[in-house]
C-alpha atoms as a PDB file:
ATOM      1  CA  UNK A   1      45.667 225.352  17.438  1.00  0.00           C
ATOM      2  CA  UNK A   2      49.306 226.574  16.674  1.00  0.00           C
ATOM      3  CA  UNK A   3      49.699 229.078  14.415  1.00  0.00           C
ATOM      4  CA  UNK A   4      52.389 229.890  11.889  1.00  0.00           C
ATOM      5  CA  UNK A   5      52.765 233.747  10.243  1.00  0.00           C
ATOM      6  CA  UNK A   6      54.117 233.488   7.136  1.00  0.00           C
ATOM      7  CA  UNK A   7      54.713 236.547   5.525  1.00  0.00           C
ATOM      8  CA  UNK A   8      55.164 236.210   1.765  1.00  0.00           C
ATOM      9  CA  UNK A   9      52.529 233.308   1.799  1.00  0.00           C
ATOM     10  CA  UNK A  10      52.462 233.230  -1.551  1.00  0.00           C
ATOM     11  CA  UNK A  11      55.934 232.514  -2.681  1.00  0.00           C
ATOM     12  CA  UNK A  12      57.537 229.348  -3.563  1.00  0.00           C
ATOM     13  CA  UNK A  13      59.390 229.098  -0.571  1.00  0.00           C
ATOM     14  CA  UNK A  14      56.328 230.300   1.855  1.00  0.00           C
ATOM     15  CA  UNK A  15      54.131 228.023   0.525  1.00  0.00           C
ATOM     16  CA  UNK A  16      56.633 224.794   0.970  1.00  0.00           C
ATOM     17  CA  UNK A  17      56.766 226.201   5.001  1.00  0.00           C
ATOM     18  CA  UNK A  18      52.362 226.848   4.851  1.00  0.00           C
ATOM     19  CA  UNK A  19      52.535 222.759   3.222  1.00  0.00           C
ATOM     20  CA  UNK A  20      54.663 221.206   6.041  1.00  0.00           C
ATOM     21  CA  UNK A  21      53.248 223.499   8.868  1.00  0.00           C
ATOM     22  CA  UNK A  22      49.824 222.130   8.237  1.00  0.00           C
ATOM     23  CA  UNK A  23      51.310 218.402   7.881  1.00  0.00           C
ATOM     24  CA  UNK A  24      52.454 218.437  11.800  1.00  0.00           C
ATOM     25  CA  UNK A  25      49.468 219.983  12.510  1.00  0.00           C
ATOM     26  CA  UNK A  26      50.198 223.811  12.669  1.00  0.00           C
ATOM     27  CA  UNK A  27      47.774 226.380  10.994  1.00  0.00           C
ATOM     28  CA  UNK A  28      49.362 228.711   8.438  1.00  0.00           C
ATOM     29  CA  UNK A  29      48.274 232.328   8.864  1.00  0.00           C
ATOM     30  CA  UNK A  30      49.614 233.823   4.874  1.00  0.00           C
ATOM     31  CA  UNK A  31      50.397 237.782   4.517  1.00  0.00           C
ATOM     32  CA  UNK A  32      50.927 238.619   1.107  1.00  0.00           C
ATOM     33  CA  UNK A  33      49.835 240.590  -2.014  1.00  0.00           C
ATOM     34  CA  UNK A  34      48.280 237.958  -4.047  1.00  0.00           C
ATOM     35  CA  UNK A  35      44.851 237.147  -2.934  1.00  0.00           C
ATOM     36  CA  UNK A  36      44.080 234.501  -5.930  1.00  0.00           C
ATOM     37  CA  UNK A  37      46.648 232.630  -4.202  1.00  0.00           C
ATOM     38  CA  UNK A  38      46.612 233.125  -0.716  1.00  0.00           C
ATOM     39  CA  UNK A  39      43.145 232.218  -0.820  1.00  0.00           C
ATOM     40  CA  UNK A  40      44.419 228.950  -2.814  1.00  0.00           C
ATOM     41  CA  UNK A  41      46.849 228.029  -0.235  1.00  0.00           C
ATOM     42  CA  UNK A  42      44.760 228.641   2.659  1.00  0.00           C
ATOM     43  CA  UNK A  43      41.918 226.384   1.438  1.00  0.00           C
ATOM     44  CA  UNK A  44      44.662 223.540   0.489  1.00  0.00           C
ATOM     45  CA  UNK A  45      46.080 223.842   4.511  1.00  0.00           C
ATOM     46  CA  UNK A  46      43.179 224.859   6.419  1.00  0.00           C
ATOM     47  CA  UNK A  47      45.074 228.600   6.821  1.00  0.00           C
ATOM     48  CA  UNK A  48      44.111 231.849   7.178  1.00  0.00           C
ATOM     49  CA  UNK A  49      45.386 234.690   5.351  1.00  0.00           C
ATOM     50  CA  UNK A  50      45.538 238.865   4.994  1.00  0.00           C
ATOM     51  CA  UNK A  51      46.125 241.022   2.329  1.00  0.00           C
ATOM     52  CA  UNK A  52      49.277 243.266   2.453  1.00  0.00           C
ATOM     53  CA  UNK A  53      52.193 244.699   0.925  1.00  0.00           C
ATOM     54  CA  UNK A  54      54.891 244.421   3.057  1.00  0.00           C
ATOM     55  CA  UNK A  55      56.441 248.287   2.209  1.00  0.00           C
ATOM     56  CA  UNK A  56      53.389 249.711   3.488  1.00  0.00           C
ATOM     57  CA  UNK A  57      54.071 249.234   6.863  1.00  0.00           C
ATOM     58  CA  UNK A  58      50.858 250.374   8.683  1.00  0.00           C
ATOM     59  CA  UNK A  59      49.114 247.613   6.567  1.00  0.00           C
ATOM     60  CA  UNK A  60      51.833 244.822   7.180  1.00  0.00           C
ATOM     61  CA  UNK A  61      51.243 245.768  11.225  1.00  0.00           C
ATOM     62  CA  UNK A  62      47.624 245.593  10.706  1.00  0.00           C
ATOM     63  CA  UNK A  63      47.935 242.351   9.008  1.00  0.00           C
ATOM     64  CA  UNK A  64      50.323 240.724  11.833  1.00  0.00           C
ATOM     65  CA  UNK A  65      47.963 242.105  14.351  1.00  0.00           C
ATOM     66  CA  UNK A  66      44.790 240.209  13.045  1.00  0.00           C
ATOM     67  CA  UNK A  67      46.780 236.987  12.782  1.00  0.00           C
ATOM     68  CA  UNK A  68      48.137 236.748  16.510  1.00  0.00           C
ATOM     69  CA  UNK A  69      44.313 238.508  17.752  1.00  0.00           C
ATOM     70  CA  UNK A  70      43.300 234.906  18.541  1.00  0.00           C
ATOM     71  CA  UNK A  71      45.558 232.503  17.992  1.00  0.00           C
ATOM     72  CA  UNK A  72      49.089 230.717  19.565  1.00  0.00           C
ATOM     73  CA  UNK A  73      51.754 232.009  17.472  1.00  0.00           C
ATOM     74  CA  UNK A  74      54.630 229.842  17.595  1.00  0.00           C
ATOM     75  CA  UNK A  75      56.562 231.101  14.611  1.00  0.00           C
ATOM     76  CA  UNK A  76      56.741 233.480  11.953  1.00  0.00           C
ATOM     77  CA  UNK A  77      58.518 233.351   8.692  1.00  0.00           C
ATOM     78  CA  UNK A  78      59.694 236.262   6.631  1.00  0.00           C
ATOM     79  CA  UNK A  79      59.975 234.805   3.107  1.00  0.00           C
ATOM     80  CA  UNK A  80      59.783 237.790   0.758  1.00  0.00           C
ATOM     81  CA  UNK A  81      62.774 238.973  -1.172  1.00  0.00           C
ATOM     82  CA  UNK A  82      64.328 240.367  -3.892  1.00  0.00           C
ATOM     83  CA  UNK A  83      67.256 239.641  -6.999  1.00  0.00           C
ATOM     84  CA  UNK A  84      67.963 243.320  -7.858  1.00  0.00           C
ATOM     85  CA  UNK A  85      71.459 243.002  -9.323  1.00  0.00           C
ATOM     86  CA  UNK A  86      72.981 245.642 -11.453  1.00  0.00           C
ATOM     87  CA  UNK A  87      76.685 246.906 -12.120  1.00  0.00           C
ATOM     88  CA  UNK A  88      77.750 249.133  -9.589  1.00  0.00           C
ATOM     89  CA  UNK A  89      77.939 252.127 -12.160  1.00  0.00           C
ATOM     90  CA  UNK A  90      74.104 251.663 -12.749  1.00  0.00           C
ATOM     91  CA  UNK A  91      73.355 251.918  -8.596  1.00  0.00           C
ATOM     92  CA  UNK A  92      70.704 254.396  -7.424  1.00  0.00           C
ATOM     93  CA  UNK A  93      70.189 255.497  -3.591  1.00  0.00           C
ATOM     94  CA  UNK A  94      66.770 255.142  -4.230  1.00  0.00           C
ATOM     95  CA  UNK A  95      67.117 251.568  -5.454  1.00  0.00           C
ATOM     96  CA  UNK A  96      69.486 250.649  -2.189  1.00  0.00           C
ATOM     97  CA  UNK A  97      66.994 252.089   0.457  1.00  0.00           C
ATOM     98  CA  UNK A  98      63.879 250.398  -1.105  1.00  0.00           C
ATOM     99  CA  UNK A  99      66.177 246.781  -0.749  1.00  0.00           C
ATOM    100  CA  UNK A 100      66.933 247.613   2.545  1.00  0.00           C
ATOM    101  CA  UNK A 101      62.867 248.394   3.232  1.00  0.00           C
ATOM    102  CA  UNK A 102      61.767 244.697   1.754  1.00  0.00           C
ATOM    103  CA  UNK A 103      64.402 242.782   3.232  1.00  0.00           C
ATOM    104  CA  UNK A 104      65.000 243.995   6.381  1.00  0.00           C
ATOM    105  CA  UNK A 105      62.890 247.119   7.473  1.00  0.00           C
ATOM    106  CA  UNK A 106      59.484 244.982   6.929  1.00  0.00           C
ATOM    107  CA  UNK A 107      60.664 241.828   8.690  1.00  0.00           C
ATOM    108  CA  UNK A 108      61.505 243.682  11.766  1.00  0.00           C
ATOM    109  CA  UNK A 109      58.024 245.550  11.967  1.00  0.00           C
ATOM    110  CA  UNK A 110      56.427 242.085  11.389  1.00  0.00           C
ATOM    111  CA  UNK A 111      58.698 240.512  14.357  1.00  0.00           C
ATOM    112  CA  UNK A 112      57.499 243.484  16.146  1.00  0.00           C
ATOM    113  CA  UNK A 113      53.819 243.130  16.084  1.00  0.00           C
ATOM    114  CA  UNK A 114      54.076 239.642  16.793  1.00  0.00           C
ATOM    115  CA  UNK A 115      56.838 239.408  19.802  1.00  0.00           C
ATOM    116  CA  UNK A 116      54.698 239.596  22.405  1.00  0.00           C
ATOM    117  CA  UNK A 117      52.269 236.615  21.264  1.00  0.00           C
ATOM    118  CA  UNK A 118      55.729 234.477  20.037  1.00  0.00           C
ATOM    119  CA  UNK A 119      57.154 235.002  23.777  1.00  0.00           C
ATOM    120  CA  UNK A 120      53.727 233.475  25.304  1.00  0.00           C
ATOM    121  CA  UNK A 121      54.363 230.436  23.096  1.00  0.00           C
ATOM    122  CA  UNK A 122      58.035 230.042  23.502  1.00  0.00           C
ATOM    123  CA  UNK A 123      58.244 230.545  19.376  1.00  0.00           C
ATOM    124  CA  UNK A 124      60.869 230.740  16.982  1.00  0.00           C
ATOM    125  CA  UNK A 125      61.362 233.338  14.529  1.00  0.00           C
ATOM    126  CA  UNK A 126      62.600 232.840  10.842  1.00  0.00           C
ATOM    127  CA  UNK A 127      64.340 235.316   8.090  1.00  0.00           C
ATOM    128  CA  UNK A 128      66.391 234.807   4.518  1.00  0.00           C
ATOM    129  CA  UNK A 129      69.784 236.042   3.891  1.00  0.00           C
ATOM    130  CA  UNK A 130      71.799 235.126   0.268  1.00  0.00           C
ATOM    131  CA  UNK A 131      74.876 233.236  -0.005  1.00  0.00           C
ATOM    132  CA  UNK A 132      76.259 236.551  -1.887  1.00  0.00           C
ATOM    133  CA  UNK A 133      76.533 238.304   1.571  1.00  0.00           C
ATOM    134  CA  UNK A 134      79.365 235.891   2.506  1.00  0.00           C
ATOM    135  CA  UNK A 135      80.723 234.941  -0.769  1.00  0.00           C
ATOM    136  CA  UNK A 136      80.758 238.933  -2.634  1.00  0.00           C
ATOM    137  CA  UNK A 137      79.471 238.176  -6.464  1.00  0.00           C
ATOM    138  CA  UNK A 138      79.337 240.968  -8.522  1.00  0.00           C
ATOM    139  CA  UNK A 139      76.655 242.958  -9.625  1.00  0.00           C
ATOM    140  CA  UNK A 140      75.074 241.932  -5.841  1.00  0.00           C
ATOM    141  CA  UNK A 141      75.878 245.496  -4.148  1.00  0.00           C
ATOM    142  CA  UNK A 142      72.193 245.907  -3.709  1.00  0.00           C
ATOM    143  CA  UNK A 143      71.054 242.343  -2.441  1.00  0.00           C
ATOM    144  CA  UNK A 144      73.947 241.744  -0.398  1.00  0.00           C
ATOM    145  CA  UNK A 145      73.856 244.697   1.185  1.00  0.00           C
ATOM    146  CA  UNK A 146      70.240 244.432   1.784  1.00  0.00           C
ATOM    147  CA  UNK A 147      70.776 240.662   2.971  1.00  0.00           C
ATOM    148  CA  UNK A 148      73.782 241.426   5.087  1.00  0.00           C
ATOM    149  CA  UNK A 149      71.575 243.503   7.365  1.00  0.00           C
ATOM    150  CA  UNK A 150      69.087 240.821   7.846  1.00  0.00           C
ATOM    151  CA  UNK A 151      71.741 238.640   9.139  1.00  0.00           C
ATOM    152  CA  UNK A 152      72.380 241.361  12.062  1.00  0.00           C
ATOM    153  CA  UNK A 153      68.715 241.831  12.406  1.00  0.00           C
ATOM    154  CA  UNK A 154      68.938 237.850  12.695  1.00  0.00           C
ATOM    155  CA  UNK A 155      71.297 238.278  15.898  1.00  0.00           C
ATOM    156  CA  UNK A 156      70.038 241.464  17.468  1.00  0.00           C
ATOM    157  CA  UNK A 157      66.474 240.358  17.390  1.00  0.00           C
ATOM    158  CA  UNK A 158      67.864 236.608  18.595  1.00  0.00           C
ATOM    159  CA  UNK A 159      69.438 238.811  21.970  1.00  0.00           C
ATOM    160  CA  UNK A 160      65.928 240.883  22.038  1.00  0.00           C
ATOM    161  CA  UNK A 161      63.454 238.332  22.444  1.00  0.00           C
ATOM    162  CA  UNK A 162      65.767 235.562  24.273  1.00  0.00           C
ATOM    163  CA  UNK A 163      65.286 233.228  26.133  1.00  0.00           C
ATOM    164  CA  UNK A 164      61.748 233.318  24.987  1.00  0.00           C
ATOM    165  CA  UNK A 165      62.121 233.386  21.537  1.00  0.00           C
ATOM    166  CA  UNK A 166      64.715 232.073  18.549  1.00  0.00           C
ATOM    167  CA  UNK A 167      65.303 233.681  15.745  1.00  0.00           C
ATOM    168  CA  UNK A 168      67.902 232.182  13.204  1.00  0.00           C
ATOM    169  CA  UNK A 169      68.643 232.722   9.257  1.00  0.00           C
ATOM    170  CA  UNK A 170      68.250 230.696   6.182  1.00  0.00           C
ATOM    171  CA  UNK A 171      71.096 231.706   3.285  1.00  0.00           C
ATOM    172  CA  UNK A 172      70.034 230.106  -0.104  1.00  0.00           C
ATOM    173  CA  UNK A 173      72.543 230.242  -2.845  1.00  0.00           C
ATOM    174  CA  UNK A 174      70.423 230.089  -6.177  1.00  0.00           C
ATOM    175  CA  UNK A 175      66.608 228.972  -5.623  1.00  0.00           C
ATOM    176  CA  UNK A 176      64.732 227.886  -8.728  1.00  0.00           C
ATOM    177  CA  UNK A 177      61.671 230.010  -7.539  1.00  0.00           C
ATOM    178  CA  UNK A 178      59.673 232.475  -9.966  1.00  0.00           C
ATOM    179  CA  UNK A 179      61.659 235.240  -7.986  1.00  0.00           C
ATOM    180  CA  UNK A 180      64.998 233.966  -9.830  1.00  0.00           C
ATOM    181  CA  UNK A 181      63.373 233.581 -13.273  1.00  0.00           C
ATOM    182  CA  UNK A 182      65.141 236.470 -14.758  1.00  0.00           C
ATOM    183  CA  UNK A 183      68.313 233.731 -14.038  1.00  0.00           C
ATOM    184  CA  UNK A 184      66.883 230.360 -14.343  1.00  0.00           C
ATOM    185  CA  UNK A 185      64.722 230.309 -17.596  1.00  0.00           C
ATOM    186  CA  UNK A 186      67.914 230.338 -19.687  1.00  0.00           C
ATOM    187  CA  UNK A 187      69.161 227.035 -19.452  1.00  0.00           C
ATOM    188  CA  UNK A 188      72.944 227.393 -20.373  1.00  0.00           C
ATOM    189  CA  UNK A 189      72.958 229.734 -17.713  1.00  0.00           C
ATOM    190  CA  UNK A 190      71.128 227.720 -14.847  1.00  0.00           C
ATOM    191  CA  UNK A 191      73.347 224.983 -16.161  1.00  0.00           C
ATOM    192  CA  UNK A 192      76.509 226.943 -15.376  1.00  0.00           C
ATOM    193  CA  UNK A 193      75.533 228.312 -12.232  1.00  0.00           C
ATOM    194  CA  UNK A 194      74.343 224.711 -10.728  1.00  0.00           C
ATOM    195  CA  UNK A 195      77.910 223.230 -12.477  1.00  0.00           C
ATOM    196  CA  UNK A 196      79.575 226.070  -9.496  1.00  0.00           C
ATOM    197  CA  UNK A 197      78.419 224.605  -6.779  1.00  0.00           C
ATOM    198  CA  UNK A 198      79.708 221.034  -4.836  1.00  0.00           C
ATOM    199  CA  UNK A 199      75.929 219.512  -5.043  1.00  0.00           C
ATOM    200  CA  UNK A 200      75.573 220.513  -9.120  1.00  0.00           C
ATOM    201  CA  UNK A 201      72.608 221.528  -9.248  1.00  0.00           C
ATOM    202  CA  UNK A 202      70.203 224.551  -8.101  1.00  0.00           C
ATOM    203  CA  UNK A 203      68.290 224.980  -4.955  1.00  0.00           C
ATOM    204  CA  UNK A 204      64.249 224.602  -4.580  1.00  0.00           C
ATOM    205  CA  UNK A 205      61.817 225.893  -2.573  1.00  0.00           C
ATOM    206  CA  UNK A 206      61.161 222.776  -0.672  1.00  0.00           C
ATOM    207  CA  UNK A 207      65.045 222.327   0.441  1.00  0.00           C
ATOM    208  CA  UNK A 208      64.717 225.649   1.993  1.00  0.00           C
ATOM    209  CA  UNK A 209      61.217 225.504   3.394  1.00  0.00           C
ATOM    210  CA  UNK A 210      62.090 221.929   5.036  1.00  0.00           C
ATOM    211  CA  UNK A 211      64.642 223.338   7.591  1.00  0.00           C
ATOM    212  CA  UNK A 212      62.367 226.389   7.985  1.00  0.00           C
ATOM    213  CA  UNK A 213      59.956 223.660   8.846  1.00  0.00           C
ATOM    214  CA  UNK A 214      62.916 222.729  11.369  1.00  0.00           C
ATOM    215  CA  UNK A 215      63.821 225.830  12.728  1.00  0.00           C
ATOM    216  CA  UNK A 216      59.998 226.812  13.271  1.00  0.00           C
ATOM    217  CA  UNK A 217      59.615 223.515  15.476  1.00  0.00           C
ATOM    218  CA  UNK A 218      59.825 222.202  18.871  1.00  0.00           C
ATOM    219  CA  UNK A 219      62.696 220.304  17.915  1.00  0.00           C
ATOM    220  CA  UNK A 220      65.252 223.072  17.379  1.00  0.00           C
ATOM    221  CA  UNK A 221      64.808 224.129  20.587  1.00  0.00           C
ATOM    222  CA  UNK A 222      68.419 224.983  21.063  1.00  0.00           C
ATOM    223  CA  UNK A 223      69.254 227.008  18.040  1.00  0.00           C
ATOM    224  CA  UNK A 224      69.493 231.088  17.725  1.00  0.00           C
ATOM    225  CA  UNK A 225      71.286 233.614  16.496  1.00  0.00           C
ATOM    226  CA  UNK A 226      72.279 231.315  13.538  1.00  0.00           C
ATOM    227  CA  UNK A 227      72.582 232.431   9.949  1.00  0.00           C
ATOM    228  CA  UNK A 228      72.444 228.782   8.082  1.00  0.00           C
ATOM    229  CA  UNK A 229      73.048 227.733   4.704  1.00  0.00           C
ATOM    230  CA  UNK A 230      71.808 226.027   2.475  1.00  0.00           C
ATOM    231  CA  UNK A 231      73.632 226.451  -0.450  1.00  0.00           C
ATOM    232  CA  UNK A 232      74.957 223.074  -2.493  1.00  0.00           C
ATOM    233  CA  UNK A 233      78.010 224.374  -0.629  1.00  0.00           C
ATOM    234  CA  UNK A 234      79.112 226.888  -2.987  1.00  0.00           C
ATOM    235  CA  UNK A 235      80.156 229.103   0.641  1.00  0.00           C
ATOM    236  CA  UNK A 236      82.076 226.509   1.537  1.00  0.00           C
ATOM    237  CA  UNK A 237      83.384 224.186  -0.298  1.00  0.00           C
ATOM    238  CA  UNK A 238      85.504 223.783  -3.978  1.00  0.00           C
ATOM    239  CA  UNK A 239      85.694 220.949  -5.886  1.00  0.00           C
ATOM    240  CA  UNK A 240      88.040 222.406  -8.291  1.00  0.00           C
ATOM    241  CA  UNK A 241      91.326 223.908  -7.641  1.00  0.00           C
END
């Protein structure tokens, strides 16, 4: 059986990839911190899963390495993330590097431990950026910078492991996800921010996990390199002057 890595199995957005990988027939393999609900998900899709927290990277390596021991890895999805916004006067160093660590140090170790088993299968690779890396919000020094270097990782890993391997880039604008809580529970302001964008309202997990879905397939065979939105089109398009 195929076999999907999904690292940050127990997120919104990992669990709407686990849902539709085991609907065409793939088997999810979940990394994550939460057991009570890894073990959930893995019973609901017939997965597997491994406790780890992604900063610790010997245990994240460990992890990968027990789900491509015996098994066809054909993709791997790096859904973990972070909303760490603050005002540029209230930046620490210390906050900066440990963004940088979860978004884009971690995905590249996982990538790592599981290239050689996603070139045997010819599989496809797939990370999460932010529409604030293109757009510039305020407040976003931290995330955006983070994100911003998981769109290069997105490109220089996509050179790496061609022709073998793709490796493309989901950016979200605002997800309604337990990891944007801290935004969405207040109504007015979920409101306003859905109101900015051309499609008026905010993303979910499942219009972001269903071209993961895509990108993790057979039938994006031709895509790489690509950092893709999927955003209501607030980095593209205005609808008031």
């Amino acid at each position: 059986m195929d076999r999907i890595i999904i690292v940050g199995g127990s997120s919104a957005i990992g669990r709407s990839i686990a849902e539709r990988a085991a609907k065409r027939g793939a088997q999810p393999f979940l990394i994550g911190r939460n057991e009570e609900k890894l073990n959930e998900l893995a019973a609901a899709t017939g997965g597997l899963f491994a406790i780890a927290d992604v900063m610790d990277e010997i245990a994240l390596a460990a992890a990968v390495k027990t789900a491509v021991a015996d098994a066809t890895i054909t993709g791997l999805a790096y859904c973990v993330g972070s909303i760490d916004l603050k005002p540029l006067r209230s930046l620490t160093g210390d906050a900066m590097v440990a963004a940088f660590r979860l978004n884009a140090v971690a995905p590249a170790i996982a990538v790592r431990e599981a290239a050689a088993a996603l070139k045997a299968a010819n599989g496809s690779v797939v990370l999460f950026s932010t529409v604030a890396v293109a757009q510039g919000f305020a407040s976003h020094t931290i995330v955006s910078a983070a994100k911003g270097a998981v769109e290069g990782l997105t490109r220089a890993l996509a050179a790496d492991l061609a022709p073998q391997v793709r490796v493309n880039c989901i950016a979200p604008s605002l997800t309604d996800t337990p990891l944007a809580a801290k935004l969405t529970s207040n109504a007015a302001m979920a409101e306003a921010i859905a109101a900015m964008h051309a499609i008026p309202r905010l993303g979910t997990a499942a219009d972001h996990g269903a071209l993961a879905d895509f990108l993790l397939s057979p039938e994006a065979g031709w895509i790489t390199g690509q950092v893709i939105a999927v955003d209501g089109g607030r980095s593209r398009v205005r609808t008031k002057g």
